[in-house]
C-alpha atoms as a PDB file:
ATOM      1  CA  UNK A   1      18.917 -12.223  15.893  1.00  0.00           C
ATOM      2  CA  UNK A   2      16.039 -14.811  14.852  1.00  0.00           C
ATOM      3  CA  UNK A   3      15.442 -15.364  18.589  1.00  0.00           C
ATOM      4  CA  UNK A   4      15.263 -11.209  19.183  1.00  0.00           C
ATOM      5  CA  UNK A   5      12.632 -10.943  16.271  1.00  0.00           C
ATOM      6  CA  UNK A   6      10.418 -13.888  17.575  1.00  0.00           C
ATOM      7  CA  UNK A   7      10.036 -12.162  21.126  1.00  0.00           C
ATOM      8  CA  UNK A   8       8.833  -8.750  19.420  1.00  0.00           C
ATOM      9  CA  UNK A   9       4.633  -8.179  19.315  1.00  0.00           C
ATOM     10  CA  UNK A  10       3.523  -8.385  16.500  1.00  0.00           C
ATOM     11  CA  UNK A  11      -0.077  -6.341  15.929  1.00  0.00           C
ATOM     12  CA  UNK A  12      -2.357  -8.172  13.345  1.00  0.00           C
ATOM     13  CA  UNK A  13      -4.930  -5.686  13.280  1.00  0.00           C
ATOM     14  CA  UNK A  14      -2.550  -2.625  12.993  1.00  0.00           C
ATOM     15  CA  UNK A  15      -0.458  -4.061   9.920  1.00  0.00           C
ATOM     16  CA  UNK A  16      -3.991  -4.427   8.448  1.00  0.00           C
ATOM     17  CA  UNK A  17      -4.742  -1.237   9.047  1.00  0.00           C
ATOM     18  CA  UNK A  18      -1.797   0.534   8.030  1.00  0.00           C
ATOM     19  CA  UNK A  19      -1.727  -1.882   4.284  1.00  0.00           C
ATOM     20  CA  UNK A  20      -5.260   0.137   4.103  1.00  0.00           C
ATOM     21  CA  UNK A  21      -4.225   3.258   4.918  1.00  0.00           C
ATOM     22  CA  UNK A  22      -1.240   3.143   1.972  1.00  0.00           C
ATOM     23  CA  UNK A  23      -3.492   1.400  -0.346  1.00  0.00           C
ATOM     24  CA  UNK A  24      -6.098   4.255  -0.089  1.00  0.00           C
ATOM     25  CA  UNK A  25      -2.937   6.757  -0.373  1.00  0.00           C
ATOM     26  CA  UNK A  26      -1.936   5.373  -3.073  1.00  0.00           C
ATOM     27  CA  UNK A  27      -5.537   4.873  -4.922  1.00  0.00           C
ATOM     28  CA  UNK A  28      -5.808   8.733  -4.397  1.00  0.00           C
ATOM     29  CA  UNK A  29      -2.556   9.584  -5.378  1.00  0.00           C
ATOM     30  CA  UNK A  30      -3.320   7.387  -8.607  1.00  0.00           C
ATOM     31  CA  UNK A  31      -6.831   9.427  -9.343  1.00  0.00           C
ATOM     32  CA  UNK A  32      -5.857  12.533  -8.651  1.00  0.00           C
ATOM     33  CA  UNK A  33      -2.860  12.148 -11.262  1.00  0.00           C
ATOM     34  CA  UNK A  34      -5.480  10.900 -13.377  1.00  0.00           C
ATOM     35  CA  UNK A  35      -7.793  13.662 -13.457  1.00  0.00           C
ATOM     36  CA  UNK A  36      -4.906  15.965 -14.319  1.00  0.00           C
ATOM     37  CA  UNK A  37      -4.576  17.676 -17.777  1.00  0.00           C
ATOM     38  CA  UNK A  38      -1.826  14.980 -19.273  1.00  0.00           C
ATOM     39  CA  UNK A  39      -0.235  15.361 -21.939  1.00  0.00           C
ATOM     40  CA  UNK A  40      -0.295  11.869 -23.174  1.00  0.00           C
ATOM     41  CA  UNK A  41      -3.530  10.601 -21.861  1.00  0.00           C
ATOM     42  CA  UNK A  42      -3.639   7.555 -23.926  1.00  0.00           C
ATOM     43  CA  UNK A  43      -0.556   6.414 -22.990  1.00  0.00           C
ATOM     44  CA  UNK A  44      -0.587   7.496 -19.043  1.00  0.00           C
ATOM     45  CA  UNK A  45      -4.096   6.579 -18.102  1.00  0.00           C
ATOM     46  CA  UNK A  46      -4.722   2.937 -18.935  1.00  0.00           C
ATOM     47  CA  UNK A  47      -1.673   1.378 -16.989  1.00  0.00           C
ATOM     48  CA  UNK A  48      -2.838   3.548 -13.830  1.00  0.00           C
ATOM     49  CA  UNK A  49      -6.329   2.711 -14.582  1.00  0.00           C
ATOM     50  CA  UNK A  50      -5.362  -1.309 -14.605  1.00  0.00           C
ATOM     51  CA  UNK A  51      -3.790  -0.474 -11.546  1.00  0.00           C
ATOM     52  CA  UNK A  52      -6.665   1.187  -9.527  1.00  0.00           C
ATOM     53  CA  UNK A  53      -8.833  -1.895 -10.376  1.00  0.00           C
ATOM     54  CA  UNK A  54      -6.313  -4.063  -8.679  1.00  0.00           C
ATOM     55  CA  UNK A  55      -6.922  -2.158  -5.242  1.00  0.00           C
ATOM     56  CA  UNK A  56     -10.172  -3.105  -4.671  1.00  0.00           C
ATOM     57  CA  UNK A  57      -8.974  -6.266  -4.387  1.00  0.00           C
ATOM     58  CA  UNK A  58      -5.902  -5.626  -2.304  1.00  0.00           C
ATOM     59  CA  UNK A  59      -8.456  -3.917   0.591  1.00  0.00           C
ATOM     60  CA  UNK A  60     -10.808  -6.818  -0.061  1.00  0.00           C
ATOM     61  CA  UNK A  61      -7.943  -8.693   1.347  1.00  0.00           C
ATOM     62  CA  UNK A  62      -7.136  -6.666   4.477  1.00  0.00           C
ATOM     63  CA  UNK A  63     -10.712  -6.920   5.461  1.00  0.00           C
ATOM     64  CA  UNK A  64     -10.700  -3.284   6.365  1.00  0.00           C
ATOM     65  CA  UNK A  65     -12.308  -1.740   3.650  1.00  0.00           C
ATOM     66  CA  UNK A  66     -14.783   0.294   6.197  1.00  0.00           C
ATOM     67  CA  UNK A  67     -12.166   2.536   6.871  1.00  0.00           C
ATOM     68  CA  UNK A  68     -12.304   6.346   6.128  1.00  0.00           C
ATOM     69  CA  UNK A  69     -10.120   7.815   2.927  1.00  0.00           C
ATOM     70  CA  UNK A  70      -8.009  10.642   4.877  1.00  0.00           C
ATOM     71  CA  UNK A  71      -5.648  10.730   1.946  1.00  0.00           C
ATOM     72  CA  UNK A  72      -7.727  12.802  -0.466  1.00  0.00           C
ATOM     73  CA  UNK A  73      -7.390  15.713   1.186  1.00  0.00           C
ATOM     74  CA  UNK A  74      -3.128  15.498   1.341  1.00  0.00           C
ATOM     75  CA  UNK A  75      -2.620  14.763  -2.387  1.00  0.00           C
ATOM     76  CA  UNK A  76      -4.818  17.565  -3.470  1.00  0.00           C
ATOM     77  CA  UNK A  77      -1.950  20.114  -3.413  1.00  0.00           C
ATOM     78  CA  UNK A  78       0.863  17.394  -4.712  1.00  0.00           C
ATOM     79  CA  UNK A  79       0.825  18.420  -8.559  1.00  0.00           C
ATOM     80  CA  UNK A  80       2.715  21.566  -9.836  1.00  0.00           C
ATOM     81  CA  UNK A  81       1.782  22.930 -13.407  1.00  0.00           C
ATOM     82  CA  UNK A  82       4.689  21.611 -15.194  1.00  0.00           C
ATOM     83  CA  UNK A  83       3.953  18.203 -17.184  1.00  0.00           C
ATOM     84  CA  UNK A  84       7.304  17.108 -16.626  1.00  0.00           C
ATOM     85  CA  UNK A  85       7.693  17.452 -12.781  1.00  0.00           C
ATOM     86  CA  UNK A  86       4.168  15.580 -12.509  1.00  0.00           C
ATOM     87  CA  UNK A  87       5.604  12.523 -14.390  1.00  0.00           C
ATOM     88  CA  UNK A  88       8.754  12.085 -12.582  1.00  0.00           C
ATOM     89  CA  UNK A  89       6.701  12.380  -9.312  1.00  0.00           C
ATOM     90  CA  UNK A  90       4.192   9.448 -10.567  1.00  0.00           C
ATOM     91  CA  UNK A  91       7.030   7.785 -11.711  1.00  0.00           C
ATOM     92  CA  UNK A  92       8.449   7.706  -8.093  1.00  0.00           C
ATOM     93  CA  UNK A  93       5.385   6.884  -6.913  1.00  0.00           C
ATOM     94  CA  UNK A  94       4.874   3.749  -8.914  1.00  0.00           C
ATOM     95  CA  UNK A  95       8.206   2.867  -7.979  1.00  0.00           C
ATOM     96  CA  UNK A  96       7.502   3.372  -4.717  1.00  0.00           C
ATOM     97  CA  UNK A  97       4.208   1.304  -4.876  1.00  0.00           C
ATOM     98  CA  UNK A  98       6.037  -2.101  -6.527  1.00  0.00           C
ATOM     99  CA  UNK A  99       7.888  -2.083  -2.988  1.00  0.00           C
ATOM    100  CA  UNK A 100       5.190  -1.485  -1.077  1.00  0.00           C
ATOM    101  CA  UNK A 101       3.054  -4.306  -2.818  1.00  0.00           C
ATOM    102  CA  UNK A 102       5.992  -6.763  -2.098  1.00  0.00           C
ATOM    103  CA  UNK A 103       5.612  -5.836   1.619  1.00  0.00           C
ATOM    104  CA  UNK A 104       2.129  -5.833   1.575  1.00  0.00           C
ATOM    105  CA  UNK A 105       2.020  -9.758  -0.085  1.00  0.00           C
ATOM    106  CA  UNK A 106       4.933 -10.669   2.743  1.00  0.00           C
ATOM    107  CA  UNK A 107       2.861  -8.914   5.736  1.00  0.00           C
ATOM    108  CA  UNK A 108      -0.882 -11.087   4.419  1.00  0.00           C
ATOM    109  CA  UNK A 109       1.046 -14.187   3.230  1.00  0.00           C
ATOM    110  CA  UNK A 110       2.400 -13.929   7.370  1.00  0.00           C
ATOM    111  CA  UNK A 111      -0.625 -13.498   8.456  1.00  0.00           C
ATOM    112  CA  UNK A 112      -2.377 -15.856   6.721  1.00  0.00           C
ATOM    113  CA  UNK A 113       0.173 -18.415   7.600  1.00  0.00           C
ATOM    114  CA  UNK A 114      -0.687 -18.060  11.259  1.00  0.00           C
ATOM    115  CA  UNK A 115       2.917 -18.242  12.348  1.00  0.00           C
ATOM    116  CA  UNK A 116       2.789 -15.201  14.452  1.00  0.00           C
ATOM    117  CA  UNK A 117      -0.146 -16.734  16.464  1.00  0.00           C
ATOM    118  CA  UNK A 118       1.938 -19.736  17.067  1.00  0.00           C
ATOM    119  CA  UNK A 119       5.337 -18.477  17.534  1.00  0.00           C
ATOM    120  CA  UNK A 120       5.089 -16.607  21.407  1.00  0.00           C
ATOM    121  CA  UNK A 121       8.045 -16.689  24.339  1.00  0.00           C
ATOM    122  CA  UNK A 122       6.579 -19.893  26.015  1.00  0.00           C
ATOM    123  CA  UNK A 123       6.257 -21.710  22.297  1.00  0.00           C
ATOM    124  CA  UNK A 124       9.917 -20.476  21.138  1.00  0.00           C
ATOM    125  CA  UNK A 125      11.900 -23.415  20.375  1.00  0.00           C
ATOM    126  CA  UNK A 126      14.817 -21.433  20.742  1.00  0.00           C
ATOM    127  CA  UNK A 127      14.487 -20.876  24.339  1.00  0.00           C
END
Protein backbone atom coordinates (compact mmCIF):
# COMPACT_ATOMS: atom_id res chain seq x y z
CA UNK A 1 0.00 0.00 0.00
CA UNK A 2 3.08 2.33 1.09
CA UNK A 3 4.67 1.48 -2.29
CA UNK A 4 1.08 2.48 -4.23
CA UNK A 5 1.03 5.91 -2.31
CA UNK A 6 4.76 6.76 -3.08
CA UNK A 7 4.16 6.34 -6.98
CA UNK A 8 1.04 8.85 -6.84
CA UNK A 9 1.91 12.85 -7.96
CA UNK A 10 1.80 14.75 -5.60
CA UNK A 11 1.01 18.72 -6.63
CA UNK A 12 2.83 21.20 -4.24
CA UNK A 13 1.41 24.18 -5.62
CA UNK A 14 -2.25 22.87 -5.78
CA UNK A 15 -2.37 21.64 -1.99
CA UNK A 16 -1.20 25.25 -1.39
CA UNK A 17 -3.71 26.52 -3.17
CA UNK A 18 -6.55 24.62 -2.09
CA UNK A 19 -5.26 25.21 2.13
CA UNK A 20 -5.96 28.99 0.77
CA UNK A 21 -8.96 28.54 -0.74
CA UNK A 22 -10.55 26.79 2.72
CA UNK A 23 -8.76 29.18 4.85
CA UNK A 24 -10.43 32.17 3.04
CA UNK A 25 -13.83 30.01 3.26
CA UNK A 26 -13.55 29.66 6.42
CA UNK A 27 -12.32 33.42 7.38
CA UNK A 28 -15.63 34.45 5.58
CA UNK A 29 -17.72 32.03 6.99
CA UNK A 30 -16.23 33.26 10.47
CA UNK A 31 -17.08 37.21 9.61
CA UNK A 32 -20.08 36.86 8.21
CA UNK A 33 -21.35 34.91 11.45
CA UNK A 34 -19.83 37.69 13.14
CA UNK A 35 -21.60 40.50 11.74
CA UNK A 36 -24.87 38.74 12.49
CA UNK A 37 -27.36 40.01 15.17
CA UNK A 38 -26.17 37.35 18.09
CA UNK A 39 -27.68 36.88 20.79
CA UNK A 40 -24.77 36.49 23.04
CA UNK A 41 -22.22 38.68 21.46
CA UNK A 42 -19.89 38.71 24.32
CA UNK A 43 -19.66 35.31 24.59
CA UNK A 44 -19.71 34.29 20.63
CA UNK A 45 -17.47 36.94 19.21
CA UNK A 46 -14.14 36.89 21.00
CA UNK A 47 -13.28 33.08 20.49
CA UNK A 48 -14.12 33.62 16.61
CA UNK A 49 -12.37 36.84 16.71
CA UNK A 50 -9.03 34.97 18.28
CA UNK A 51 -9.59 32.73 15.61
CA UNK A 52 -9.67 35.08 12.51
CA UNK A 53 -6.33 36.57 13.76
CA UNK A 54 -4.80 33.17 13.54
CA UNK A 55 -5.52 33.05 9.63
CA UNK A 56 -3.43 35.58 8.62
CA UNK A 57 -0.88 33.61 9.69
CA UNK A 58 -2.00 30.28 8.34
CA UNK A 59 -2.02 32.06 4.51
CA UNK A 60 1.26 33.70 5.47
CA UNK A 61 2.34 30.16 5.51
CA UNK A 62 0.96 28.88 2.19
CA UNK A 63 2.62 31.74 0.49
CA UNK A 64 -0.48 32.33 -1.52
CA UNK A 65 -1.99 35.08 0.06
CA UNK A 66 -2.42 36.99 -3.54
CA UNK A 67 -5.18 34.94 -4.24
CA UNK A 68 -8.78 36.25 -4.85
CA UNK A 69 -11.61 35.70 -1.87
CA UNK A 70 -14.44 33.83 -4.05
CA UNK A 71 -16.00 32.68 -0.82
CA UNK A 72 -17.76 35.89 0.19
CA UNK A 73 -20.14 35.75 -2.19
CA UNK A 74 -21.34 31.77 -1.21
CA UNK A 75 -21.72 32.37 2.56
CA UNK A 76 -23.79 35.43 2.09
CA UNK A 77 -27.07 33.43 1.91
CA UNK A 78 -25.83 30.63 4.68
CA UNK A 79 -27.67 32.21 7.84
CA UNK A 80 -31.47 31.69 8.45
CA UNK A 81 -33.25 34.07 11.03
CA UNK A 82 -33.44 31.70 13.81
CA UNK A 83 -30.55 32.19 16.55
CA UNK A 84 -30.55 28.68 17.23
CA UNK A 85 -30.08 27.13 13.70
CA UNK A 86 -27.13 29.78 13.20
CA UNK A 87 -25.27 28.35 16.27
CA UNK A 88 -25.50 24.77 15.54
CA UNK A 89 -24.30 25.62 11.95
CA UNK A 90 -21.09 27.59 13.44
CA UNK A 91 -20.79 24.98 15.72
CA UNK A 92 -20.34 22.47 12.80
CA UNK A 93 -18.28 24.65 11.23
CA UNK A 94 -15.73 25.01 13.96
CA UNK A 95 -15.82 21.45 14.21
CA UNK A 96 -15.27 21.13 10.90
CA UNK A 97 -12.32 23.66 10.91
CA UNK A 98 -10.22 21.71 13.98
CA UNK A 99 -10.02 18.85 11.20
CA UNK A 100 -9.21 20.81 8.60
CA UNK A 101 -6.33 22.64 10.58
CA UNK A 102 -4.90 19.12 11.45
CA UNK A 103 -4.74 18.45 7.66
CA UNK A 104 -3.59 21.63 6.84
CA UNK A 105 -0.36 21.32 9.61
CA UNK A 106 0.16 17.50 8.05
CA UNK A 107 -0.04 18.81 4.23
CA UNK A 108 2.89 22.12 5.22
CA UNK A 109 4.79 20.00 7.80
CA UNK A 110 5.08 17.45 4.27
CA UNK A 111 5.95 19.94 2.39
CA UNK A 112 8.28 21.53 4.31
CA UNK A 113 9.97 18.29 4.98
CA UNK A 114 10.80 17.93 1.31
CA UNK A 115 10.01 14.25 1.26
CA UNK A 116 7.78 14.41 -1.68
CA UNK A 117 10.64 16.03 -3.74
CA UNK A 118 12.82 13.19 -2.80
CA UNK A 119 10.64 10.26 -2.80
CA UNK A 120 9.93 9.65 -7.00
CA UNK A 121 9.71 5.96 -8.92
CA UNK A 122 13.52 5.94 -9.77
CA UNK A 123 14.41 7.03 -5.86
CA UNK A 124 11.78 4.39 -4.30
CA UNK A 125 13.62 2.11 -2.16
CA UNK A 126 10.92 -0.17 -2.42
CA UNK A 127 11.37 -0.93 -5.97
Amino acid sequence: MCHIQRLGSFNESDCLKNIVKDLYHYEAIIRSYTSLDLRHPDEEVPPLTQTLSIIPNLLQACRFTSMSKSSDKVVAHMWEDSSYSNRLKMLMMMKAFYVRTITFNRAVGYIESGEHRSLGPSSDPLQ
